[in-house]
C-alpha atoms as a PDB file:
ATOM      1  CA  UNK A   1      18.149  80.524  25.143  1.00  0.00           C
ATOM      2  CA  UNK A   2      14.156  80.757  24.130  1.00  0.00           C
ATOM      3  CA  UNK A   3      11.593  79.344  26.926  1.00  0.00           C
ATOM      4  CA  UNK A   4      10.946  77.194  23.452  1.00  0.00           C
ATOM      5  CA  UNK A   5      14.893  75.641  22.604  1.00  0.00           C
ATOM      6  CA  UNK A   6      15.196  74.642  26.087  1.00  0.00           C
ATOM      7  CA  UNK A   7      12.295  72.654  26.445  1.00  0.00           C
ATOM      8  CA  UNK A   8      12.986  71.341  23.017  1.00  0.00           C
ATOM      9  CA  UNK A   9      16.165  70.511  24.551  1.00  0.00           C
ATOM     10  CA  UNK A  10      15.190  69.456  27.847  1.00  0.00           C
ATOM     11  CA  UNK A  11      13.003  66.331  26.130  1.00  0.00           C
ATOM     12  CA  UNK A  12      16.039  65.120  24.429  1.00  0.00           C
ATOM     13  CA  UNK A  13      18.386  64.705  27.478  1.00  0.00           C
ATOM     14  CA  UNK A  14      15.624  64.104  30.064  1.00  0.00           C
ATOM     15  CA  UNK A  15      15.992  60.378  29.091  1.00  0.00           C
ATOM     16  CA  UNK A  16      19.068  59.704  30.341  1.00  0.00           C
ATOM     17  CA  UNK A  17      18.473  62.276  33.703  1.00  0.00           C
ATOM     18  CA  UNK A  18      15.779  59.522  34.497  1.00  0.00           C
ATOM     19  CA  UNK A  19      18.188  56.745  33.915  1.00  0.00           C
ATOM     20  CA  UNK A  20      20.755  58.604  35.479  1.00  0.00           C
ATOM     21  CA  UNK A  21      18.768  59.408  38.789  1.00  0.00           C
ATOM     22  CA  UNK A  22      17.060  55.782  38.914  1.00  0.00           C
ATOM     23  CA  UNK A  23      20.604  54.045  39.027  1.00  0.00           C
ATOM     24  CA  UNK A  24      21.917  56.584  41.851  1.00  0.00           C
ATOM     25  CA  UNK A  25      18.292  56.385  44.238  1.00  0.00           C
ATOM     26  CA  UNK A  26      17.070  52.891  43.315  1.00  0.00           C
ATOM     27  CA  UNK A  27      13.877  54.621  43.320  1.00  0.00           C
ATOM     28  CA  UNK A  28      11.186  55.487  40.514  1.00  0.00           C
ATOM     29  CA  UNK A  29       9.646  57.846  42.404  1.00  0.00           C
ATOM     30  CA  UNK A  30      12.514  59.792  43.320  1.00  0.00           C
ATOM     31  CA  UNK A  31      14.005  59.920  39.783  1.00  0.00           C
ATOM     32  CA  UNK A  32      10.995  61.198  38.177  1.00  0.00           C
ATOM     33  CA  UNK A  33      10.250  63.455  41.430  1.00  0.00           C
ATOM     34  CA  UNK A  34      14.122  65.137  40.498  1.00  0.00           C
ATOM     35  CA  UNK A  35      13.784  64.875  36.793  1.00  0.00           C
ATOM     36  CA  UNK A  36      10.329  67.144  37.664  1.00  0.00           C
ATOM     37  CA  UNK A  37      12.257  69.184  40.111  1.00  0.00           C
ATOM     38  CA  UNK A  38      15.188  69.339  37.992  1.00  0.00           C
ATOM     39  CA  UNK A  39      12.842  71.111  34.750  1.00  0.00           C
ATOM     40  CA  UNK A  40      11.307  73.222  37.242  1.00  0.00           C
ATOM     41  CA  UNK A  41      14.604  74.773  38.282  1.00  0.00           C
ATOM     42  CA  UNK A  42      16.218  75.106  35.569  1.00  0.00           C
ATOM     43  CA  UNK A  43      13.411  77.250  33.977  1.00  0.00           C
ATOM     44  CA  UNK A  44      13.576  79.334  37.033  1.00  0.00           C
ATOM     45  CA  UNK A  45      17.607  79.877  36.764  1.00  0.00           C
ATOM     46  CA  UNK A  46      17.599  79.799  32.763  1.00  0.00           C
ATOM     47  CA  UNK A  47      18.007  83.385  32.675  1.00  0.00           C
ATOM     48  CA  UNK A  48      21.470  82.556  34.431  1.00  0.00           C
ATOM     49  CA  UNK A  49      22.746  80.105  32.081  1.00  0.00           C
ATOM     50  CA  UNK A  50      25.323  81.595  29.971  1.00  0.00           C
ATOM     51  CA  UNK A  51      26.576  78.367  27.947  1.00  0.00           C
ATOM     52  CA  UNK A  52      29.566  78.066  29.923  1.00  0.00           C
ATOM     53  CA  UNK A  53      28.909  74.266  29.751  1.00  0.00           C
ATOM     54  CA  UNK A  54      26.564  72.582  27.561  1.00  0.00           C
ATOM     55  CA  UNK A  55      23.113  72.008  28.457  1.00  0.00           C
ATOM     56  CA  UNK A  56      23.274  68.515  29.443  1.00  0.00           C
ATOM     57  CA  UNK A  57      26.149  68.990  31.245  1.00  0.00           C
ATOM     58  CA  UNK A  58      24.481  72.371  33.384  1.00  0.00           C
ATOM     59  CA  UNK A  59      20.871  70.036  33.906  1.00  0.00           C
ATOM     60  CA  UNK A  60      22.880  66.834  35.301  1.00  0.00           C
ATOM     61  CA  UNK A  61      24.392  69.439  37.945  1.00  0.00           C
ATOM     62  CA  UNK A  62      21.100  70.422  39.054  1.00  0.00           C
ATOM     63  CA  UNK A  63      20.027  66.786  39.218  1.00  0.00           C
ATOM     64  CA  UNK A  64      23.251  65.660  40.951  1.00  0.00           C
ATOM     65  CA  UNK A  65      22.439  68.665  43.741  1.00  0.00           C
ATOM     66  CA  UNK A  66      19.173  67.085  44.084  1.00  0.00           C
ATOM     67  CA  UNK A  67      20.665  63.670  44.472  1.00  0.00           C
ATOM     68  CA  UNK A  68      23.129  64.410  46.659  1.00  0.00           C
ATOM     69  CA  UNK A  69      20.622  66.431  48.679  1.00  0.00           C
ATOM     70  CA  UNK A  70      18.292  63.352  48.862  1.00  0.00           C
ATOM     71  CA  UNK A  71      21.320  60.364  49.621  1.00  0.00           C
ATOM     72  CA  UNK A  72      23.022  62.373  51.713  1.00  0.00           C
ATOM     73  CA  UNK A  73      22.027  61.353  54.962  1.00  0.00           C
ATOM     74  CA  UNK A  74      20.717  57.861  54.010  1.00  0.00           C
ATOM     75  CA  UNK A  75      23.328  55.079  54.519  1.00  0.00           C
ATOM     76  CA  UNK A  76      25.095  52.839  51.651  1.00  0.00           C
ATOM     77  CA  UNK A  77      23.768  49.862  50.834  1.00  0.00           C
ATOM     78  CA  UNK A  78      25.886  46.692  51.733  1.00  0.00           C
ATOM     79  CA  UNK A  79      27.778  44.344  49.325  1.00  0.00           C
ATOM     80  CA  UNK A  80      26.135  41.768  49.329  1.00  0.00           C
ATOM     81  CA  UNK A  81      22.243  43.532  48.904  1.00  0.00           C
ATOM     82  CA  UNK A  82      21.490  40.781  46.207  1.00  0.00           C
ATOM     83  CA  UNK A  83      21.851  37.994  48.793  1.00  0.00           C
ATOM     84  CA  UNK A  84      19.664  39.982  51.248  1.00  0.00           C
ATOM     85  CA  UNK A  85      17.163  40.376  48.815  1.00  0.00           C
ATOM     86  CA  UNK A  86      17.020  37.014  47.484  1.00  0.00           C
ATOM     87  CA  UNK A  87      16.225  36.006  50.965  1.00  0.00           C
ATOM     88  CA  UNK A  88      13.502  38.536  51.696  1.00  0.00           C
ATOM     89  CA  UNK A  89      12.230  37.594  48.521  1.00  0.00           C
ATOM     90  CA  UNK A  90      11.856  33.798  49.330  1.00  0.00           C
ATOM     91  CA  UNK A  91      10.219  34.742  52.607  1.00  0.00           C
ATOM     92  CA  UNK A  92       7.844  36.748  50.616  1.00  0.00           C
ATOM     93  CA  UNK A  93       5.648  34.890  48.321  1.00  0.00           C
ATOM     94  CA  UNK A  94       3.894  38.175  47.004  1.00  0.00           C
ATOM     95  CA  UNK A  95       6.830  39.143  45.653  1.00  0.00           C
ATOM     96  CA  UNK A  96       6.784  35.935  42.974  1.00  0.00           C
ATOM     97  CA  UNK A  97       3.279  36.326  42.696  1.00  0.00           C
ATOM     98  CA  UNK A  98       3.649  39.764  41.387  1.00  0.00           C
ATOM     99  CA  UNK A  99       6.616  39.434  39.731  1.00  0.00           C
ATOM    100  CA  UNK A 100       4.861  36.006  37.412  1.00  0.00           C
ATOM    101  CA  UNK A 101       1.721  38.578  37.096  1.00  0.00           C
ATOM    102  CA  UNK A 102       3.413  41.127  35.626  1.00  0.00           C
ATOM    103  CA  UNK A 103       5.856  38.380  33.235  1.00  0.00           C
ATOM    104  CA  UNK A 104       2.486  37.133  31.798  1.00  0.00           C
ATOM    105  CA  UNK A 105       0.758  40.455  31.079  1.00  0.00           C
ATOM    106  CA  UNK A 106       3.380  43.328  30.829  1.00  0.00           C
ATOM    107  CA  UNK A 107       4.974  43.780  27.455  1.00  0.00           C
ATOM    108  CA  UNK A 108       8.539  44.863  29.289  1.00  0.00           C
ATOM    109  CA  UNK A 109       8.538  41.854  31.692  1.00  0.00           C
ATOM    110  CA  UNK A 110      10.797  39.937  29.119  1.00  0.00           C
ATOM    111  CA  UNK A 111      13.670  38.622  31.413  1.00  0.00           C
ATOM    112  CA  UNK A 112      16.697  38.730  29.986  1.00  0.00           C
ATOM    113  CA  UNK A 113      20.294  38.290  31.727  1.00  0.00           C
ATOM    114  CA  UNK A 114      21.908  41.507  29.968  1.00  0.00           C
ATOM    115  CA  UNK A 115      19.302  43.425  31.814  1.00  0.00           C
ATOM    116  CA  UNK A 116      19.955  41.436  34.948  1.00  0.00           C
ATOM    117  CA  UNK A 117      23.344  42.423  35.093  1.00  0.00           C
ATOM    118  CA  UNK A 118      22.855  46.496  35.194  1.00  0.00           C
ATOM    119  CA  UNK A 119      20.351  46.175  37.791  1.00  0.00           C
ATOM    120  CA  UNK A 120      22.813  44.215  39.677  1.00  0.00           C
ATOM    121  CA  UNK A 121      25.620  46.858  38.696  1.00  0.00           C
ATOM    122  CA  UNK A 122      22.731  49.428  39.927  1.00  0.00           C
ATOM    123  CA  UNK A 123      22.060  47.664  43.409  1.00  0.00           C
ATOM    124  CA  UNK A 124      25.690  46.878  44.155  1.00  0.00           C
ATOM    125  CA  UNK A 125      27.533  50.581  43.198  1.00  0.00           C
ATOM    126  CA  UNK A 126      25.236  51.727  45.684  1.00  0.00           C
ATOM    127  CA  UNK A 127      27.047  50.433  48.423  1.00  0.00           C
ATOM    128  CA  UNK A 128      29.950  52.619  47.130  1.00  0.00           C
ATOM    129  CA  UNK A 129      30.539  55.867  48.992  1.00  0.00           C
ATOM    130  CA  UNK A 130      28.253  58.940  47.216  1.00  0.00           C
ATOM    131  CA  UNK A 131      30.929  60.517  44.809  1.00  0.00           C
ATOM    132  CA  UNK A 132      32.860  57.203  43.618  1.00  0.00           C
ATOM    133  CA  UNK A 133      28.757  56.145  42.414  1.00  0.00           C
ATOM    134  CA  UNK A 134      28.150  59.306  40.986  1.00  0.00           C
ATOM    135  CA  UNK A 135      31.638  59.805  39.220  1.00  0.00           C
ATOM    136  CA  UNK A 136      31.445  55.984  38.086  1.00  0.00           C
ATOM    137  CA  UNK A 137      27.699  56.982  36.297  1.00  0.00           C
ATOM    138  CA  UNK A 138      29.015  60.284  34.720  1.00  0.00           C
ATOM    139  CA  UNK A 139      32.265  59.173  33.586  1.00  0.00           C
ATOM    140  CA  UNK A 140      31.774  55.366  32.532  1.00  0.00           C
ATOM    141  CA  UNK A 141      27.747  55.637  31.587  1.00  0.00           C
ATOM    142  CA  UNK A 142      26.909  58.957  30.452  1.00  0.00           C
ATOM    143  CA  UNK A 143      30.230  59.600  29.334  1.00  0.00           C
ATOM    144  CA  UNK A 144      31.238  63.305  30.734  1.00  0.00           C
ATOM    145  CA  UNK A 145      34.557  64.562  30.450  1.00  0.00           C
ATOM    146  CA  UNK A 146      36.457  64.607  33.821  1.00  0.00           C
ATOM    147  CA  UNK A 147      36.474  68.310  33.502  1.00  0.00           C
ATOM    148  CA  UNK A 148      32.455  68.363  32.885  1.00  0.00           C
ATOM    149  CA  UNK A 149      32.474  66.246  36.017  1.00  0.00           C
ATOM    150  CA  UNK A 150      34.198  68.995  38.306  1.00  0.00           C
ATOM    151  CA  UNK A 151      31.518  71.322  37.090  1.00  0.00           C
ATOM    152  CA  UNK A 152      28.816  68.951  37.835  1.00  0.00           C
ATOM    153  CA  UNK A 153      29.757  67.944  41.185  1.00  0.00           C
ATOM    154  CA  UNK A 154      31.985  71.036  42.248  1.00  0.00           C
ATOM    155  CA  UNK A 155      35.132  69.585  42.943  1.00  0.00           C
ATOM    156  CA  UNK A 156      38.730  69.505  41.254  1.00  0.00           C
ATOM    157  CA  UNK A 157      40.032  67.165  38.405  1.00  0.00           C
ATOM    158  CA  UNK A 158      42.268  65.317  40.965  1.00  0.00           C
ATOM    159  CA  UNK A 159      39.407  64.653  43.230  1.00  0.00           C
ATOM    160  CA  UNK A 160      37.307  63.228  40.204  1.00  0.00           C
ATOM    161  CA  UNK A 161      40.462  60.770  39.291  1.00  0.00           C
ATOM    162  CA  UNK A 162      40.382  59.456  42.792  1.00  0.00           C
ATOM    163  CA  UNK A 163      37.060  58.611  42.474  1.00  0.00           C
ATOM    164  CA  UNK A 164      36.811  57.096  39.534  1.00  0.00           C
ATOM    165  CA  UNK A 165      39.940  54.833  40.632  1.00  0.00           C
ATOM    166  CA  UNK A 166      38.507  54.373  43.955  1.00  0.00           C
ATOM    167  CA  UNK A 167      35.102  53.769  42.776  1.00  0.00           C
ATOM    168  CA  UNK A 168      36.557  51.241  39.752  1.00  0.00           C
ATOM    169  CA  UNK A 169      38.376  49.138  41.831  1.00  0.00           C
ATOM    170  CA  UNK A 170      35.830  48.221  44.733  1.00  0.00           C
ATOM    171  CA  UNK A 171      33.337  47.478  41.919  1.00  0.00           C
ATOM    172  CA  UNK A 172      36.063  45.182  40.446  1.00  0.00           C
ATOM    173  CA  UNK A 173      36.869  43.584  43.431  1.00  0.00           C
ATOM    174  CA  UNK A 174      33.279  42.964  44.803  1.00  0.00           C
ATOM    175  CA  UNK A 175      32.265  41.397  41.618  1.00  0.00           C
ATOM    176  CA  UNK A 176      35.302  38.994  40.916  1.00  0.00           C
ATOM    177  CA  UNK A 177      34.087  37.890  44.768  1.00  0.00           C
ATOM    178  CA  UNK A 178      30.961  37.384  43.779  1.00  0.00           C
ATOM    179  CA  UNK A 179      29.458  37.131  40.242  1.00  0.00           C
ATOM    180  CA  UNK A 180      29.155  33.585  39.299  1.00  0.00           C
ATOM    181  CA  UNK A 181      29.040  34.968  35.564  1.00  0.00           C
ATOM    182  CA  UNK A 182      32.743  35.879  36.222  1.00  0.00           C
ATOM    183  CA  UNK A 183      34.220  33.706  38.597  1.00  0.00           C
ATOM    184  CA  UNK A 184      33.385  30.035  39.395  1.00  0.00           C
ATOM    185  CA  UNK A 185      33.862  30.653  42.740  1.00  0.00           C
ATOM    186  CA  UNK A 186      31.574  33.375  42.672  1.00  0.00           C
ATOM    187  CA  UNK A 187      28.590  33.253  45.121  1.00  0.00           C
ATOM    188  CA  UNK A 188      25.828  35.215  42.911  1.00  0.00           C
ATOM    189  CA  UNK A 189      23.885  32.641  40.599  1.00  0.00           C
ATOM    190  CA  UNK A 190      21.070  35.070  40.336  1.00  0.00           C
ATOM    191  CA  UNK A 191      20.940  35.750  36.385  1.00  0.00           C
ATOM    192  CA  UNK A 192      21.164  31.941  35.614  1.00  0.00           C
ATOM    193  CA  UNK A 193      18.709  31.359  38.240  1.00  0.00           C
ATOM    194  CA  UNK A 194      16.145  33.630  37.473  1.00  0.00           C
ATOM    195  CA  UNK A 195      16.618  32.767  33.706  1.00  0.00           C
ATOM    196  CA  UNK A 196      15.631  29.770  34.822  1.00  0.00           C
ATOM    197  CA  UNK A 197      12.372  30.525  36.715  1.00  0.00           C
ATOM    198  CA  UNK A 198      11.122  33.421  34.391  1.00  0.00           C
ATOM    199  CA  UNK A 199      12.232  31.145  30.612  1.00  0.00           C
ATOM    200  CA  UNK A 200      12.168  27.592  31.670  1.00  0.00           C
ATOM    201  CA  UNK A 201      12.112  26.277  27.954  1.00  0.00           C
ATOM    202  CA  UNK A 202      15.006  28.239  27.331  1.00  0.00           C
ATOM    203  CA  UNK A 203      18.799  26.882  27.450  1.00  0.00           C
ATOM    204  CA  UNK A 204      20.398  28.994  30.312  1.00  0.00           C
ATOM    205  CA  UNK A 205      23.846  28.575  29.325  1.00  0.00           C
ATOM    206  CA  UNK A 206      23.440  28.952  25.834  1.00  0.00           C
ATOM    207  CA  UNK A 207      22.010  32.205  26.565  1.00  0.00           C
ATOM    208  CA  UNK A 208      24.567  32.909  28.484  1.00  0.00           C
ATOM    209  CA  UNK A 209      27.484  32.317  26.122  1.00  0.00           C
ATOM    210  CA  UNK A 210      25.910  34.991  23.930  1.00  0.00           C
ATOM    211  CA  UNK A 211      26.952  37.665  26.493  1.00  0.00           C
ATOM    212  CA  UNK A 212      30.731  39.393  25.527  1.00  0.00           C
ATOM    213  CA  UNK A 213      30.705  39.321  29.311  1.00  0.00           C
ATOM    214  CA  UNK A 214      30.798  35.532  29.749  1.00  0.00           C
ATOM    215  CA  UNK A 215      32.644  34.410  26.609  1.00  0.00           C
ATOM    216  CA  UNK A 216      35.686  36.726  27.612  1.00  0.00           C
ATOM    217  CA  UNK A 217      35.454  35.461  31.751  1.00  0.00           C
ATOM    218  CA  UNK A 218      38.079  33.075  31.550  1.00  0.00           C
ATOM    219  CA  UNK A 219      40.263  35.703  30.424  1.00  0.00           C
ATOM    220  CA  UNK A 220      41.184  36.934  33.885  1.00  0.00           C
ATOM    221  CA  UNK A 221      40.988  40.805  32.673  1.00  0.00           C
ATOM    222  CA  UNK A 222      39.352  42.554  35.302  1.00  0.00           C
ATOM    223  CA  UNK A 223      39.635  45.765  33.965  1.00  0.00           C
ATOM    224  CA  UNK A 224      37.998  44.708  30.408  1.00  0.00           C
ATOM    225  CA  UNK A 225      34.973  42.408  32.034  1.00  0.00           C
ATOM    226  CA  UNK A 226      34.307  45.902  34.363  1.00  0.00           C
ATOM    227  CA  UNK A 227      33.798  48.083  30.961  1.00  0.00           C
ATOM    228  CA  UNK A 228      31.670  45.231  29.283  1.00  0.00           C
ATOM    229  CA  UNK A 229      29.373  45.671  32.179  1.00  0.00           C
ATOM    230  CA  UNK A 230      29.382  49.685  31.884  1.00  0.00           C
ATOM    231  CA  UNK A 231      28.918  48.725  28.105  1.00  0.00           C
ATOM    232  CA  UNK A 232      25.605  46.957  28.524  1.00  0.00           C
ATOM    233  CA  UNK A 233      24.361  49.902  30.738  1.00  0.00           C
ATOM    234  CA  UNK A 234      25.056  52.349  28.264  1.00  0.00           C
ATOM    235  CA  UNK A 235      23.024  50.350  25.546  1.00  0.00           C
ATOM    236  CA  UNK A 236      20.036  50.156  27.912  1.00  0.00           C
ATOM    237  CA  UNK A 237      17.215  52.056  29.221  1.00  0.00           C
ATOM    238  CA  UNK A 238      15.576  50.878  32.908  1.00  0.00           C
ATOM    239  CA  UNK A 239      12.609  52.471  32.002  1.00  0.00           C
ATOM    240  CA  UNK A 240      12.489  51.331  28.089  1.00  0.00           C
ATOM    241  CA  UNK A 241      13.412  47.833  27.790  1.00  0.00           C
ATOM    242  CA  UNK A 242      11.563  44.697  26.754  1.00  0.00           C
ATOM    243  CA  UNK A 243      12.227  43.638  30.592  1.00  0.00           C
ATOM    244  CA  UNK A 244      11.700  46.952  32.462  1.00  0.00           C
ATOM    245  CA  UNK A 245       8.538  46.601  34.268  1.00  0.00           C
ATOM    246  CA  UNK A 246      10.031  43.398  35.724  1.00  0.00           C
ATOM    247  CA  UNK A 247      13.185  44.762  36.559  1.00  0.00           C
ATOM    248  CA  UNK A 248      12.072  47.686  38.180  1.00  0.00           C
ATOM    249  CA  UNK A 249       9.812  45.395  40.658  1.00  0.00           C
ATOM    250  CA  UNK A 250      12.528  43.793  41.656  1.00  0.00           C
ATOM    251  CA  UNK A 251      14.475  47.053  41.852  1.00  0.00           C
ATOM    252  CA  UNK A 252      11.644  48.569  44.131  1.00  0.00           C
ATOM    253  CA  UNK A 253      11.691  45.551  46.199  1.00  0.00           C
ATOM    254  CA  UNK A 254      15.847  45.523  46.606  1.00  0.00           C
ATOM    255  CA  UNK A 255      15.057  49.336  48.006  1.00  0.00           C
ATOM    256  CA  UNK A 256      12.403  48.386  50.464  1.00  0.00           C
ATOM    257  CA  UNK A 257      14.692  45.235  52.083  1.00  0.00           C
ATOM    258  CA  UNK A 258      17.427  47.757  52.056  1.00  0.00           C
ATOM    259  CA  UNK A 259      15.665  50.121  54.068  1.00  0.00           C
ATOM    260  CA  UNK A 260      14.341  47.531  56.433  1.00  0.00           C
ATOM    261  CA  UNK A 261      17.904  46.026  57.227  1.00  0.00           C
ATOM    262  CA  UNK A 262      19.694  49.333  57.122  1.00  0.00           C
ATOM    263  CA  UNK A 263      17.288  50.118  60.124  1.00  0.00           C
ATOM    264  CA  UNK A 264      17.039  46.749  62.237  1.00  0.00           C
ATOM    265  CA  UNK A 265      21.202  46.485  61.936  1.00  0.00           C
ATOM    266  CA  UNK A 266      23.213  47.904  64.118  1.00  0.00           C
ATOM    267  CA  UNK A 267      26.123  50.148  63.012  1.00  0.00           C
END
């Protein structure tokens, strides 16, 4: 492959590496950091690539390397980051006063609750252990084979399995405990609520009802509400979104709270 095909190439997948690395670090900086350090060895190992795998599939192993590198050492997140958060965040009055300067001057500070919902998906499958998050991503987001998964993360077919099953079911069963979109019972009010502060003329639940999500809730499938969240991810880009800037504050300030609590709590 030409110096001149791959960066051709490169451009057309290095979209969803971004994506890719943003949902697995929580962090802007880090994503673009590894999508930068993912180009820069790949042109120094292209020499070695021998199409064995596609393209995309031989650049998200780099990037996954990197990742893995980079999360290794740092602790999960916890379960319930979105009611940490919320609380830092109410502590915090910068953090509305930013967040209402960039809704009235950004042109991606649109809220909307479709968007809400993968950056909660993003926040809360980081609490997973490292390979069910990553296997979720590739498999259920970005849509790799299982076998283009054992390349990418080095590991065998039955491994992969068990973490997508693993990795499935503790999403499943942390949000039927707690997404109020889902479950009545559920303790997260977050996308109604913020739909509330960010479009107060707007009819919350009306907006809600447009979501496949919510109109199929009551009927008790697990498995089917799970993929209708992986479905909006796939259809949306963090970084290219009418409500990106917006969400990626609040991503950024998810990380920092993280950080602090991870620290001050004890193991």
């Amino acid at each position: 492959m030409t110096p001149d095909i791959f960066n051709r190439e490169f451009q057309s997948i290095a979209g969803q590496l971004r994506s890719y690395l943003l949902r697995i670090t929580a962090s802007v900086h880090d994503a673009e950091d590894m999508v930068h350090d993912t180009y820069l060895r790949a042109v120094d190992k292209l020499g070695t690539f021998r199409g064995e795998s596609s393209l995309k599939t031989w650049l998200f192993t780099i990037a996954s390397n990197l990742a893995k590198d980079n999360l290794r050492a740092q602790k999960r997140w916890v379960e319930n980051v979105t009611d940490i958060a919320k609380a830092a965040a109410h502590s915090n009055p910068a953090f509305f006063e930013e967040a209402m300067q960039i809704a009235s001057t950004s042109p991606q500070a649109q809220f909307e609750v479709k968007e809400h919902i993968a950056f909660c998906f993003t926040c809360i499958s980081k609490s997973l252990p490292l390979e069910q998050q990553l296997c979720v991503f590739l498999k259920e987001v970005y849509e790799f084979k299982v076998s283009e998964i054992t390349t990418i993360l080095d590991t065998t077919e039955a491994m992969v399995k068990y973490y997508l099953h693993t990795g499935r079911s503790k999403m499943i069963q942390v949000f039927d405990g707690r997404c109020a979109l889902i479950n009545k019972e559920g303790v997260c009010h977050q996308c109604s609520e913020l739909n509330g502060v960010f479009n107060p003329k707007q009819n919350t639940q009306q907006e809600l009802v447009k979501i496949d999500l919510v109109k199929e809730a009551e009927t008790g499938n697990k498995e089917r509400l799970f993929d209708l969240r992986l479905q909006i991810l796939k259809e949306l880009d963090p970084f290219d979104s009418k409500a990106a800037h917006l969400q990626l504050h609040h991503l950024e300030h998810n990380r920092q709270v993280m950080e602090k609590y991870i620290i001050e709590t004890p193991v």
